[in-house]
N, C-alpha and C. Protein backbone atom coordinates (compact mmCIF):
# COMPACT_ATOMS: atom_id res chain seq x y z
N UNK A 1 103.97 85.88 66.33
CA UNK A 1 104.41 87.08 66.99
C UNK A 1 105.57 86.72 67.91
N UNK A 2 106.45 87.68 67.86
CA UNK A 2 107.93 87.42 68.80
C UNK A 2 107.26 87.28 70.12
N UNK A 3 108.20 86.82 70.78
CA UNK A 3 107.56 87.00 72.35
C UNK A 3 107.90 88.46 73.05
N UNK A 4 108.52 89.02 72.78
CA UNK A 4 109.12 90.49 73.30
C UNK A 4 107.56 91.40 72.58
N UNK A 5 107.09 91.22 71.06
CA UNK A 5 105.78 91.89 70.69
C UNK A 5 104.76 91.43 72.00
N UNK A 6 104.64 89.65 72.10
CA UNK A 6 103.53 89.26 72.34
C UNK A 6 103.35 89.76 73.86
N UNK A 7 104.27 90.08 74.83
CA UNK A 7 104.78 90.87 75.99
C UNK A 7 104.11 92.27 75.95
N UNK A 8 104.82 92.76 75.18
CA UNK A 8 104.51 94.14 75.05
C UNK A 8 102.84 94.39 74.46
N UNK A 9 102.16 93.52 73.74
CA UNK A 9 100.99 93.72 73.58
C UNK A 9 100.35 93.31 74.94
N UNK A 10 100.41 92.39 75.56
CA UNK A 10 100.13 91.86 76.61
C UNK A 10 99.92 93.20 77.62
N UNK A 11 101.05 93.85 77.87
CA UNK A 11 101.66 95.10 78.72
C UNK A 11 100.15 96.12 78.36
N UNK A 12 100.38 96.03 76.94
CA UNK A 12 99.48 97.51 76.41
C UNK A 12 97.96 97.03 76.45
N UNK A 13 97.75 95.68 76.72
CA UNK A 13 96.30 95.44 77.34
C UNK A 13 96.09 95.66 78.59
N UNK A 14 97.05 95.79 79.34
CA UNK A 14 96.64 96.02 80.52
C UNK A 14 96.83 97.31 81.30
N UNK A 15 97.04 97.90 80.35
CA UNK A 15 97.41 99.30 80.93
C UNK A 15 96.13 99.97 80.20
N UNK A 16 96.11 99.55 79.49
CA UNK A 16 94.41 100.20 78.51
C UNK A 16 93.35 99.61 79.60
N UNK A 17 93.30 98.13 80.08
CA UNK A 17 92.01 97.98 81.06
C UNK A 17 92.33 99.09 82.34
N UNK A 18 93.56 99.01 82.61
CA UNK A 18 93.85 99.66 83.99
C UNK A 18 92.82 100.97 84.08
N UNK A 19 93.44 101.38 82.74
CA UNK A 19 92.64 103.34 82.39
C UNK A 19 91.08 102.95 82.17
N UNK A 20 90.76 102.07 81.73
CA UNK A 20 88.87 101.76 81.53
C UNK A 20 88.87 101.60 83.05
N UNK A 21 89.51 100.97 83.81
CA UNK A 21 88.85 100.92 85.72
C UNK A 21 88.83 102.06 86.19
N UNK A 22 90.08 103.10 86.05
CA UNK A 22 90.02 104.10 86.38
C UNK A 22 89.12 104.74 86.09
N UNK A 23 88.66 104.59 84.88
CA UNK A 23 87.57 106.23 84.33
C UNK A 23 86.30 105.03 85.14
N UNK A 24 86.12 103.90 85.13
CA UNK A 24 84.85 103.38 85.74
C UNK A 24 84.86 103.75 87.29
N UNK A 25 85.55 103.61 88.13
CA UNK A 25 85.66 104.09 89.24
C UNK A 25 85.75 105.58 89.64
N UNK A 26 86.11 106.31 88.74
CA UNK A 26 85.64 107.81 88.69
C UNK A 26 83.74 108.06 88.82
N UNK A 27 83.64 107.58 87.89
CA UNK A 27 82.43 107.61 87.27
C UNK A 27 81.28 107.22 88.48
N UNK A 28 82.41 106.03 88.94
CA UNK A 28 81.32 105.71 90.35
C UNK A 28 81.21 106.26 91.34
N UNK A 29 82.86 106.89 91.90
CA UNK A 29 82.67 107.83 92.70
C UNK A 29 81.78 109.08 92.85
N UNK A 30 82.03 109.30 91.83
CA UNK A 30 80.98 110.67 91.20
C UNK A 30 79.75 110.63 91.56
N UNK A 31 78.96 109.64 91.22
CA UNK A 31 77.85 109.09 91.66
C UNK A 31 77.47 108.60 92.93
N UNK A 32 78.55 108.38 93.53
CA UNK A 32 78.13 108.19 95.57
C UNK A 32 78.51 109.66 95.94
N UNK A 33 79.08 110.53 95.34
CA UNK A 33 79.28 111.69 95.84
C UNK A 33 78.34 112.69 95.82
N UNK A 34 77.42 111.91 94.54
CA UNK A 34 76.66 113.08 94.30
C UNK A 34 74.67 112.05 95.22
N UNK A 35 74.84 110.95 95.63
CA UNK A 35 73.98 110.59 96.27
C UNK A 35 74.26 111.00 97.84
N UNK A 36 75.79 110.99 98.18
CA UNK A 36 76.23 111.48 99.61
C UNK A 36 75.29 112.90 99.78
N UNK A 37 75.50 113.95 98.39
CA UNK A 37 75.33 114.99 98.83
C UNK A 37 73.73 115.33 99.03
N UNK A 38 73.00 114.64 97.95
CA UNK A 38 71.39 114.15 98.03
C UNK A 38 71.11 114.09 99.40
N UNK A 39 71.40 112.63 100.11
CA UNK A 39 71.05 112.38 101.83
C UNK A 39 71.35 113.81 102.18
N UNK A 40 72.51 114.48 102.10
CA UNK A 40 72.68 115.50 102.95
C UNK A 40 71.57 116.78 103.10
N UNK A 41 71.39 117.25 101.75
CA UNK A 41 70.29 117.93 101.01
C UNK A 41 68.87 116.69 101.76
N UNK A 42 68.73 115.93 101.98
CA UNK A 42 67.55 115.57 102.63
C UNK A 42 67.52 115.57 104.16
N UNK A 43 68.61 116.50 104.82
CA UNK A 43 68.91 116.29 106.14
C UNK A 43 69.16 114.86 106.73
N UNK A 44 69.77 113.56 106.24
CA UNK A 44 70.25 112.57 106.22
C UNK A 44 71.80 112.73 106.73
N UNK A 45 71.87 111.12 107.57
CA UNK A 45 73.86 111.52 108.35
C UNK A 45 73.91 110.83 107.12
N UNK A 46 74.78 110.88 106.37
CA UNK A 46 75.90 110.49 105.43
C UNK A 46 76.30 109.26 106.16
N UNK A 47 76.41 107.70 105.12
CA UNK A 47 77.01 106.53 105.42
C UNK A 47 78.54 106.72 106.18
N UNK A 48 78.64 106.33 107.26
CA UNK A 48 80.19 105.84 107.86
C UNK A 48 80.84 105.23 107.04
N UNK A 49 82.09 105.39 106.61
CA UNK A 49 82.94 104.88 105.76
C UNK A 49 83.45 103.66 106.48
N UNK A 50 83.59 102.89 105.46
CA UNK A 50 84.02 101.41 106.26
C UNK A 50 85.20 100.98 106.67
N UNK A 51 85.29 100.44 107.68
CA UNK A 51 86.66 100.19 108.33
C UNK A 51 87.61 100.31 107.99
N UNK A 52 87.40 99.14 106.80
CA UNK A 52 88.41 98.98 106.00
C UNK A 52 88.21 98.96 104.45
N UNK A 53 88.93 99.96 103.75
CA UNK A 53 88.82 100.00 102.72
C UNK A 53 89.57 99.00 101.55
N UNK A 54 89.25 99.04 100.60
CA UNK A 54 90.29 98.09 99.51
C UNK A 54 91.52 98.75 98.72
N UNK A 55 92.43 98.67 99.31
CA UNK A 55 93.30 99.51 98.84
C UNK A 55 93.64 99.51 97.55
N UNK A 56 93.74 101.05 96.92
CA UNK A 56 94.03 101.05 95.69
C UNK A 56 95.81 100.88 95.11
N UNK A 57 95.62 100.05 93.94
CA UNK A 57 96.46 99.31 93.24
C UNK A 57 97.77 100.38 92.43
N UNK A 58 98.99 100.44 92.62
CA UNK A 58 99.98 101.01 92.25
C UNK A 58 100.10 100.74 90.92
N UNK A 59 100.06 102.19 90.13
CA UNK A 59 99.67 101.73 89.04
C UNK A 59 101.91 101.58 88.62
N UNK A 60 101.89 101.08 87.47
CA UNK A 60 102.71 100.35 86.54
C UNK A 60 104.15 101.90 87.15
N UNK A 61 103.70 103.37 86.63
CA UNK A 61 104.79 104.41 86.40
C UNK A 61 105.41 104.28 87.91
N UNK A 62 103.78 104.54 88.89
CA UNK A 62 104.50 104.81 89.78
C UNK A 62 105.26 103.66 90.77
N UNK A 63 104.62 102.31 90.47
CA UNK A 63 105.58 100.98 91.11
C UNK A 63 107.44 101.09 90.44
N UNK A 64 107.08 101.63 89.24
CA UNK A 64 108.65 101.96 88.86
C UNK A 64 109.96 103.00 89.75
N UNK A 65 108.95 104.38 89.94
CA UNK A 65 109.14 104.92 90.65
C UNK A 65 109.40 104.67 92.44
N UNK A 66 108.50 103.93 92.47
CA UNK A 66 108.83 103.47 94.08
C UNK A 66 109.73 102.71 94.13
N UNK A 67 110.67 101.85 93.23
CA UNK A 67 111.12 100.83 93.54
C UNK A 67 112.56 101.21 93.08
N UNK A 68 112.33 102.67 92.25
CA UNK A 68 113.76 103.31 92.26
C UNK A 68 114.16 103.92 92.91
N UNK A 69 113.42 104.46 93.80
CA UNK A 69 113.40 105.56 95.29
C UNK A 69 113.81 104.50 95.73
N UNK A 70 113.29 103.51 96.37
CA UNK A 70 113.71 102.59 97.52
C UNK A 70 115.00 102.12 97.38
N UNK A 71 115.40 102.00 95.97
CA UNK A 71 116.80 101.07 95.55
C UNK A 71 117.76 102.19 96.01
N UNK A 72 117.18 103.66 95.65
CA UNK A 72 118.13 104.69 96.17
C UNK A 72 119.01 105.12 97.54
N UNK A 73 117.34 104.15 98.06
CA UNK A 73 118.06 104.60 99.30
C UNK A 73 118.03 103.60 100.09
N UNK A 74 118.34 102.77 99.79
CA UNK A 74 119.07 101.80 100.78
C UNK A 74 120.89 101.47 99.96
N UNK A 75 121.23 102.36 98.56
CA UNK A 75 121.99 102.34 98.50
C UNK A 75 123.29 101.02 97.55
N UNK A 76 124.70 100.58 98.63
CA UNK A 76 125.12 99.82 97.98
C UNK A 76 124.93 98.53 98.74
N UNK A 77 123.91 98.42 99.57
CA UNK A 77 123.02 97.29 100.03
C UNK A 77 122.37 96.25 99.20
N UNK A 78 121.69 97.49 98.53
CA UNK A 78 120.62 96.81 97.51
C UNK A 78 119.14 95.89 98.63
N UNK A 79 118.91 95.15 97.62
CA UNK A 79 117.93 94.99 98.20
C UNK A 79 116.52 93.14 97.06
N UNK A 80 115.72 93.56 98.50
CA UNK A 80 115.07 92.13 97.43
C UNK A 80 113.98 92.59 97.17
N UNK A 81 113.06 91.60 96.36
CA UNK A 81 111.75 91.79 96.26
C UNK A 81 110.50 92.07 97.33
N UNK A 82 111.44 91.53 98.32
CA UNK A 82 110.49 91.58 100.14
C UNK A 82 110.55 92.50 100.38
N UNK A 83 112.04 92.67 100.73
CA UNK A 83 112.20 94.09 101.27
C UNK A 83 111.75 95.43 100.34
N UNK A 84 111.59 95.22 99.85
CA UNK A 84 111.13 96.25 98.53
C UNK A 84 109.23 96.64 99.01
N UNK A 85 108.62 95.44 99.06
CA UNK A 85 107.41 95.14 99.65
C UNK A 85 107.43 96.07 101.24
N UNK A 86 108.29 95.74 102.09
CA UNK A 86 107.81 96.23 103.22
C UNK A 86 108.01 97.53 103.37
N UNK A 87 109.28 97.77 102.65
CA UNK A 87 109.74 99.16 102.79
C UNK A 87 109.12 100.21 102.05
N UNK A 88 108.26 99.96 101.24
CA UNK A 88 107.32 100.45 100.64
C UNK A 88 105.95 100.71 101.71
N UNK A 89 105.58 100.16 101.59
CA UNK A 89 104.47 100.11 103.36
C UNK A 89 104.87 100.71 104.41
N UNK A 90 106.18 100.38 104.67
CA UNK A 90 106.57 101.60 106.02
C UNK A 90 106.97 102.86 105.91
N UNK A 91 107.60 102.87 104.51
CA UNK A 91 108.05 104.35 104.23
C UNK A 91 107.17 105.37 103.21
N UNK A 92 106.80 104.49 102.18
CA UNK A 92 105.66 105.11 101.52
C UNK A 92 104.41 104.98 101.84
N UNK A 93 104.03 104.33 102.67
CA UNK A 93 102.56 103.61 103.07
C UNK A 93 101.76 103.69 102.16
N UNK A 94 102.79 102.49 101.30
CA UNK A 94 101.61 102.45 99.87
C UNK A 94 101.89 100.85 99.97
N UNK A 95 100.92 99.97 99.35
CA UNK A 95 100.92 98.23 99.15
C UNK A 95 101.47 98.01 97.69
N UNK A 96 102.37 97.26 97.94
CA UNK A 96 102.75 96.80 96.39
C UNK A 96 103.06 95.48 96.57
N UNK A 97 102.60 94.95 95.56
CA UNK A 97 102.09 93.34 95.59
C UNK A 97 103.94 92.59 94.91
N UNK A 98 104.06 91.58 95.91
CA UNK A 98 105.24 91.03 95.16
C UNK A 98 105.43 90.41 93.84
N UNK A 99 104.98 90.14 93.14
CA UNK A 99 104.75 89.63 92.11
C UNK A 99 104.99 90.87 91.11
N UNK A 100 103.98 91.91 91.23
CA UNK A 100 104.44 93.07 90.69
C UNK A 100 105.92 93.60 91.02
N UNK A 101 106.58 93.69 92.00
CA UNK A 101 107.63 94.08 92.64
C UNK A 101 109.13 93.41 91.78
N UNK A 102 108.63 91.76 91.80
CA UNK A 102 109.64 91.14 91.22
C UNK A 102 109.66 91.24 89.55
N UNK A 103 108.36 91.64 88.99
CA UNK A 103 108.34 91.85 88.01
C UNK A 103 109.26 92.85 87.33
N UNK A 104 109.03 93.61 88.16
CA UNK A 104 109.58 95.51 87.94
C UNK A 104 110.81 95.49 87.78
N UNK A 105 111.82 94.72 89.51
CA UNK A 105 112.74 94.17 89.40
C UNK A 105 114.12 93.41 88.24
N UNK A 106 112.91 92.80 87.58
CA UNK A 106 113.54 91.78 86.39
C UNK A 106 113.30 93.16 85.42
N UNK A 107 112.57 93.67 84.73
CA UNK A 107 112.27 94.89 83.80
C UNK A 107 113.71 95.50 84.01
N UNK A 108 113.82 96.12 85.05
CA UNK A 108 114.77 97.45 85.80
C UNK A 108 116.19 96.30 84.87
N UNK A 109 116.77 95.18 85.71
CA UNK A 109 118.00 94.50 85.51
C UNK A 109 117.73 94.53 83.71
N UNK A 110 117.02 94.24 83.21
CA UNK A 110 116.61 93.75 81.97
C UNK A 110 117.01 95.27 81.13
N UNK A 111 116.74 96.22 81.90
CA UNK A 111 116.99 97.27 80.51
C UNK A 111 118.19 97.75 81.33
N UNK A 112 119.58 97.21 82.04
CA UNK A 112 120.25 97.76 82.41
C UNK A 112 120.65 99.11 83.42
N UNK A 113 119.09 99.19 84.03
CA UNK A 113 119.18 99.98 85.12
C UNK A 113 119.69 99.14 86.48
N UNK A 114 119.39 98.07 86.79
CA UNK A 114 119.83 97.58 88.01
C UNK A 114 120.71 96.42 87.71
N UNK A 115 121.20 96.32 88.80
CA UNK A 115 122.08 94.78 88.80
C UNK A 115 121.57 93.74 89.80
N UNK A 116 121.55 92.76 89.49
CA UNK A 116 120.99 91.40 90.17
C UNK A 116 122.25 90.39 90.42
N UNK A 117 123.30 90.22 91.63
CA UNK A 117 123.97 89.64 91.91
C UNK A 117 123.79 88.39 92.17
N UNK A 118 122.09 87.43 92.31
CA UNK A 118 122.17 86.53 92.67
C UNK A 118 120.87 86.65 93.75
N UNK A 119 121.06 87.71 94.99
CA UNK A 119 120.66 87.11 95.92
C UNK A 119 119.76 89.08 96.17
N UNK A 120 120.35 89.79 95.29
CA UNK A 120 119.85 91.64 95.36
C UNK A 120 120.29 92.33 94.52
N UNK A 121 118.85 92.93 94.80
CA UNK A 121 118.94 94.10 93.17
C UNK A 121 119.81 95.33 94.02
N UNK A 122 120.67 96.34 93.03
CA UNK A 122 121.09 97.26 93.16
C UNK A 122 121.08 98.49 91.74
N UNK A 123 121.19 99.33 91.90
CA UNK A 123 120.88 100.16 91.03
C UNK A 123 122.34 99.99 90.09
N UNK A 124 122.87 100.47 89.52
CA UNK A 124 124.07 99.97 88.75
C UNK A 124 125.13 101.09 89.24
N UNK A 125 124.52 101.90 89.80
CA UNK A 125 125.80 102.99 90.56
C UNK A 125 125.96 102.54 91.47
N UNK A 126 125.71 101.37 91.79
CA UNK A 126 126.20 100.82 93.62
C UNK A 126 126.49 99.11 93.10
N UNK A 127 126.95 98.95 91.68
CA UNK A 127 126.74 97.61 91.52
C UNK A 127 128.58 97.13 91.38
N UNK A 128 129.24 98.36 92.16
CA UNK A 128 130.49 97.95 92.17
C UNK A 128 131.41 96.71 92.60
N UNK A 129 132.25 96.33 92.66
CA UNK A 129 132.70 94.90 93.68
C UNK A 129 132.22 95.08 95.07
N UNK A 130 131.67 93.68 95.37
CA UNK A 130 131.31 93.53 97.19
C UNK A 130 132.35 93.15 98.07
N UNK A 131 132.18 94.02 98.91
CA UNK A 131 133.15 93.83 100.43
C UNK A 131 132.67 92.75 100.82
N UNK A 132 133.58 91.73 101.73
CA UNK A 132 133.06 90.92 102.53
C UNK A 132 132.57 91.19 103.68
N UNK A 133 131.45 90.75 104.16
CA UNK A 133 130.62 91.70 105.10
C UNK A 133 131.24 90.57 106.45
């Protein structure tokens, strides 16, 4: 198998487990929702939700999406895989894992949506000659 198939099968396994977690975590929710409502129906306080929760994982469309918003708007700056990370957290207050980020990154340059000068990605409408800063 080419490596571009063996990729892309790779891709389509994990977007198929992604959707089996999802419908499993539905499924579970459903089921503390419907024991939440039980205690309640037994005049029971309902469990305190815990401090801290485990934040849920950006799936594949919308890490694409976030990382073309962000490229948008920071412009003919551009930008890195970090900054991509934080600015995501402060502006979307959503977590996106770098690894995923740089992944996306290389994808985006790879099908000719962004440009990678070396040192930052830019979208290719801002990938004009650089001023000396």
């Amino acid at each position: 198998m080419a490596r571009g198939q063996t990729m892309k099968a790779i891709e389509a396994a994990i977007a198929r487990l992604e959707g089996e977690r999802t419908t499993i975590n539905l499924r579970i929710d459903g089921r503390i929702e419907g024991l939440l409502e039980a205690l309640r129906l037994q005049g029971g306080a309902p469990c305190a939700e815990p401090e801290e929760s485990i934040p849920k994982r950006t799936r594949r469309g919308d890490l694409k999406g976030a990382v073309l918003e962000l490229a948008e708007r920071v412009g003919d700056k551009g930008l890195t895989a970090e900054e991509c990370v934080t600015m995501a957290q402060d502006i979307r207050g959503i977590k996106l894992r770098l690894g995923s980020v740089s992944s996306q990154l290389s994808r985006l340059k790879n099908d000719n949506i962004m440009f990678f000068d070396g040192q930052r990605y830019r979208l290719k409408q801002f990938a004009g000659p650089r001023q000396a800063a």
